[in-house]
C-alpha atoms as a PDB file:
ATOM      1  CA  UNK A   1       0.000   0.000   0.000  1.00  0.00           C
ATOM      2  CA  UNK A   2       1.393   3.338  -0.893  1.00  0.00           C
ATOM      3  CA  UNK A   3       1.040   6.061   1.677  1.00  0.00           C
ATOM      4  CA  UNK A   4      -1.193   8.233  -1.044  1.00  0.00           C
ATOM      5  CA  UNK A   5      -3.539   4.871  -0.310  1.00  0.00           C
ATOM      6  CA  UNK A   6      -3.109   4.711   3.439  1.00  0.00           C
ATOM      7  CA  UNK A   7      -3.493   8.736   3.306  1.00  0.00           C
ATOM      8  CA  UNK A   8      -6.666   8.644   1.431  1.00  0.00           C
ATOM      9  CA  UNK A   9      -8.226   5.401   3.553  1.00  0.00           C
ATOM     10  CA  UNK A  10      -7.318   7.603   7.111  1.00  0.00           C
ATOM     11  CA  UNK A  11      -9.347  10.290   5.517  1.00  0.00           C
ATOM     12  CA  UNK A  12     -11.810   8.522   4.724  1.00  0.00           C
ATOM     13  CA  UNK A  13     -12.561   6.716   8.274  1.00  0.00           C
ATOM     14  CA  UNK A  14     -12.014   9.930  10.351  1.00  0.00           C
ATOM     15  CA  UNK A  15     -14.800  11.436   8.042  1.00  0.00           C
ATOM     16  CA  UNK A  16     -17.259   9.053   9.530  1.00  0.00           C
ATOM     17  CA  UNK A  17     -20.044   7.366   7.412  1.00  0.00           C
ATOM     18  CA  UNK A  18     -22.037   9.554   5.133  1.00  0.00           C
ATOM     19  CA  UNK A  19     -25.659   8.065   6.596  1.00  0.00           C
ATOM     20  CA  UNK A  20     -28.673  10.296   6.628  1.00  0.00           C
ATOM     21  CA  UNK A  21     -30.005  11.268  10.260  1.00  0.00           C
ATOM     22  CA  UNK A  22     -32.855   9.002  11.782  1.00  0.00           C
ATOM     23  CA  UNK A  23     -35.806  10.227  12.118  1.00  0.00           C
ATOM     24  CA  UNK A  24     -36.780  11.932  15.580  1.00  0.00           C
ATOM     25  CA  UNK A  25     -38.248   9.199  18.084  1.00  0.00           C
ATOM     26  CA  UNK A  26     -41.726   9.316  18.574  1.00  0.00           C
ATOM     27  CA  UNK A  27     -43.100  11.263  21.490  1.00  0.00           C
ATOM     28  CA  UNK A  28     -44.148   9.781  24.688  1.00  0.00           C
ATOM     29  CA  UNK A  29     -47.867  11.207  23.216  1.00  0.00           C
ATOM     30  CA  UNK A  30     -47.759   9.476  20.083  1.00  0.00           C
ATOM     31  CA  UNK A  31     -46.199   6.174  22.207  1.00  0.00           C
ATOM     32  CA  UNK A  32     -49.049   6.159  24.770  1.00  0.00           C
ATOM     33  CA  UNK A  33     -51.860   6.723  21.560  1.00  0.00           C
ATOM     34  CA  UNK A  34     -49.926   3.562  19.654  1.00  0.00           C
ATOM     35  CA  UNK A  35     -50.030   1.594  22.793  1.00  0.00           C
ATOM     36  CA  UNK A  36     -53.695   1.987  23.037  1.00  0.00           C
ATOM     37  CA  UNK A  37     -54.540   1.216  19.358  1.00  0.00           C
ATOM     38  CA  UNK A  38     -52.551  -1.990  20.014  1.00  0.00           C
ATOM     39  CA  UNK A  39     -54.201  -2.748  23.161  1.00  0.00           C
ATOM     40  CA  UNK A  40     -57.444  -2.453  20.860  1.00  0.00           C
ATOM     41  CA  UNK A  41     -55.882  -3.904  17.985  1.00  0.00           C
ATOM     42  CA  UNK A  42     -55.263  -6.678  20.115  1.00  0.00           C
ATOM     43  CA  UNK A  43     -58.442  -7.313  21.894  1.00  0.00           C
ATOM     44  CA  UNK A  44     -60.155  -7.006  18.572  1.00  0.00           C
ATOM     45  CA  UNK A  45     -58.257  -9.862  17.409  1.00  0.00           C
ATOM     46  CA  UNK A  46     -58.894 -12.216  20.268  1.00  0.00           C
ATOM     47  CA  UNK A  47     -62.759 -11.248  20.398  1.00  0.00           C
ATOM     48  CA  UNK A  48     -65.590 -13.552  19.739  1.00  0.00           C
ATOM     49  CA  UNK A  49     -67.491 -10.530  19.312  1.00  0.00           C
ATOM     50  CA  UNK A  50     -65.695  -8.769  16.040  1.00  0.00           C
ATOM     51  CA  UNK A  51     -66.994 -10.783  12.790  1.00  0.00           C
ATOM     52  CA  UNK A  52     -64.103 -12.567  11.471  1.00  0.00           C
ATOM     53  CA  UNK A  53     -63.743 -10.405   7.642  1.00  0.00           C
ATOM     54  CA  UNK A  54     -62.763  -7.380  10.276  1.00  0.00           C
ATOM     55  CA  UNK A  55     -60.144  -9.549  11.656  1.00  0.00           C
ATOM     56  CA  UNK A  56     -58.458 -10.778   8.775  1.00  0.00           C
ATOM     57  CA  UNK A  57     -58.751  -7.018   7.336  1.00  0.00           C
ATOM     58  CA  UNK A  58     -56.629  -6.054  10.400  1.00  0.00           C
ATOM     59  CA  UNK A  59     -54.318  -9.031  10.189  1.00  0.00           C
ATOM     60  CA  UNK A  60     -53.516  -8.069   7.074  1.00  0.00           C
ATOM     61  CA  UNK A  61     -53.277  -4.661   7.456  1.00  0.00           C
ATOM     62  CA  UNK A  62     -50.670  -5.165  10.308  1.00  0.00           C
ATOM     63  CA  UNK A  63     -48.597  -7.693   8.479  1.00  0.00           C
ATOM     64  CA  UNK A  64     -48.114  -5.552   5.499  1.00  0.00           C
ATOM     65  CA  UNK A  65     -48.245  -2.123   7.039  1.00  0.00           C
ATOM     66  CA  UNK A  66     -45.486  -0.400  10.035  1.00  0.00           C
ATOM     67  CA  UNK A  67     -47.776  -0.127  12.968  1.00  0.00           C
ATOM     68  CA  UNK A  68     -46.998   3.052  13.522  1.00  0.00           C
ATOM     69  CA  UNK A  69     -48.423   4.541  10.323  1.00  0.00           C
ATOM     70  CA  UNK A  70     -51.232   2.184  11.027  1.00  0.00           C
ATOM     71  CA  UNK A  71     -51.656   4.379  14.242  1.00  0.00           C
ATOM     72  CA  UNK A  72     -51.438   7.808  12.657  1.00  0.00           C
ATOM     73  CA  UNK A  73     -53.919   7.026  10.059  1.00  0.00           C
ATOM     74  CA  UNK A  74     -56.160   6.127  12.567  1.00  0.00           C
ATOM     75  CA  UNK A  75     -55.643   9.076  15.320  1.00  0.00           C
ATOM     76  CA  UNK A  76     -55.994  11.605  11.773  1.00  0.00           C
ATOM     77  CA  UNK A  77     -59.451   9.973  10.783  1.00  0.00           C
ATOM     78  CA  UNK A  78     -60.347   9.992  14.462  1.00  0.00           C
ATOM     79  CA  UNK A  79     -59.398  14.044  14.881  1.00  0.00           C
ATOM     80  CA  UNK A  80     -60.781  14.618  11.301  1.00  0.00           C
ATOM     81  CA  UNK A  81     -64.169  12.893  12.158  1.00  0.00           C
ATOM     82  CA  UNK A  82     -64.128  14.833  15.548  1.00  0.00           C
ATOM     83  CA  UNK A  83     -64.671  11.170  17.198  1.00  0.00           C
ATOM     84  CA  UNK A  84     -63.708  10.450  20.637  1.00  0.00           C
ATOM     85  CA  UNK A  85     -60.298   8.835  20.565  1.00  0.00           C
ATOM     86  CA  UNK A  86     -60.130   6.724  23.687  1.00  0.00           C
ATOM     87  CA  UNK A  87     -63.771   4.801  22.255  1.00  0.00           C
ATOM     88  CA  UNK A  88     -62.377   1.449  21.489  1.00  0.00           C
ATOM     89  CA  UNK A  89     -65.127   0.994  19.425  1.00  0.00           C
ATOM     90  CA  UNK A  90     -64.487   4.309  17.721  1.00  0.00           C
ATOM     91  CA  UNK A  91     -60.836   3.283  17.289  1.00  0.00           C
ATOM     92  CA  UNK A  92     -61.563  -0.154  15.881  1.00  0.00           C
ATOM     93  CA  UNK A  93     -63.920   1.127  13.554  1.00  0.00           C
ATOM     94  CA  UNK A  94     -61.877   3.937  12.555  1.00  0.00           C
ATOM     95  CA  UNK A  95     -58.429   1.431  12.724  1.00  0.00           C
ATOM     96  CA  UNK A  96     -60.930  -1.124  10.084  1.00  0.00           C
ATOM     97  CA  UNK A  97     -61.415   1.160   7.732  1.00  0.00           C
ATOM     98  CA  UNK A  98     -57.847   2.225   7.489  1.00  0.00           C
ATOM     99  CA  UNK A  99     -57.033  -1.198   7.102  1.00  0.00           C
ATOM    100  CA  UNK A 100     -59.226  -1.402   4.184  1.00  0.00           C
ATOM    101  CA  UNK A 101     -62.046  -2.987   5.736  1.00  0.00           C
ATOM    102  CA  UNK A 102     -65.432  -1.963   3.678  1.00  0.00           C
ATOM    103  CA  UNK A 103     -68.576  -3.567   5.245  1.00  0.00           C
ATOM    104  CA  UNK A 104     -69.742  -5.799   1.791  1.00  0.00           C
ATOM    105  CA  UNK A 105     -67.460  -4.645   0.122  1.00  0.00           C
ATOM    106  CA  UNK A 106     -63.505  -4.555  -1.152  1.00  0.00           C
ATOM    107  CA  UNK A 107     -60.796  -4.089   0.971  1.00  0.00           C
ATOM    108  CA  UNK A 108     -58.969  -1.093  -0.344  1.00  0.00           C
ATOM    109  CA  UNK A 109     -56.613   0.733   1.946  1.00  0.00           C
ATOM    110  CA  UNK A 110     -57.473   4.668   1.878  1.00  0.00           C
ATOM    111  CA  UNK A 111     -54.408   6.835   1.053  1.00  0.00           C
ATOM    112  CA  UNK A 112     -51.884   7.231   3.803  1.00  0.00           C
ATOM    113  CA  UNK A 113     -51.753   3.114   4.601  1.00  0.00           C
ATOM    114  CA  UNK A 114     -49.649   1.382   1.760  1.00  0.00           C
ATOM    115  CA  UNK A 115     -51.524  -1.674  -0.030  1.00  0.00           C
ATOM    116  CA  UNK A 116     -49.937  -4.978  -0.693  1.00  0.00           C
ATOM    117  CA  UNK A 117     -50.252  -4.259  -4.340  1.00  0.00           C
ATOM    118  CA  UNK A 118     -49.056  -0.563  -4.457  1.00  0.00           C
ATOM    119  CA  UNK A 119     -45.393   0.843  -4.161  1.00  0.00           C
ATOM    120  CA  UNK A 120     -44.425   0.828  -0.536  1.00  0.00           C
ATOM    121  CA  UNK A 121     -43.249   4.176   0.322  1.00  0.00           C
ATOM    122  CA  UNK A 122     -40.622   5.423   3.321  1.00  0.00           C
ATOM    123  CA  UNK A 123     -41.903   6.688   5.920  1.00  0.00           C
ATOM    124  CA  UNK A 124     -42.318  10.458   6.315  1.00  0.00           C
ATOM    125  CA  UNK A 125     -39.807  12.149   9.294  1.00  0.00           C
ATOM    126  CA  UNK A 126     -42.067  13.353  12.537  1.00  0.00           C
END
């Protein structure tokens, strides 16, 4: 190795990596309102009481989908409807029809939640 090459390769590690900046964590806010949604999310899933097409609607929607955008749909449609946001039935409603749930008819995601079939984007910086 000449010491252009060794010169050059110093340089290059005490310049660090050139990797874009995380996004900012979540705030404890945004935690607490994800934490519910699961905690609906959840029950929904386990309920004898939610008809199954819901369930596999939100299924899906998790296993394709980051939670967390899963969550901020919902808590926008929730504000933008002016509906209580600590209803669980209000949240699972609202949390269905993100997911693409359509009583009799079609499961298509609204914009905002990525579908299985459409380009998954990156998500947006809070």
């Amino acid at each position: 190795m000449t010491a252009r090459s060794a010169l050059i390769l110093l340089a290059a590690a005490l310049a660090g990596p050139a990797v874009a900046a995380e996004p900012a964590a979540p705030s404890k806010a945004q935690l607490d309102t994800a934490a519910f949604h699961l905690k609906v999310l959840m029950s929904a899933l386990q309920s004898k009481d939610v008809d199954q097409p819901i369930k596999n609607a939100l299924f899906v929607c998790l296993y394709e989908n980051p939670f967390g955008k899963v969550s901020d749909a919902t808590t926008k449609v929730l504000a933008g409807n002016k509906l209580d946001p600590k209803d669980p039935n209000k949240v699972l409603t609202v949390m269905a029809g993100v997911c693409g749930f359509r009583p009799g008819g079609s499961a298509t995601p609204p914009p905002g939640v990525p579908s299985k079939s459409a380009p998954q984007q990156q998500p947006k910086s809070r």
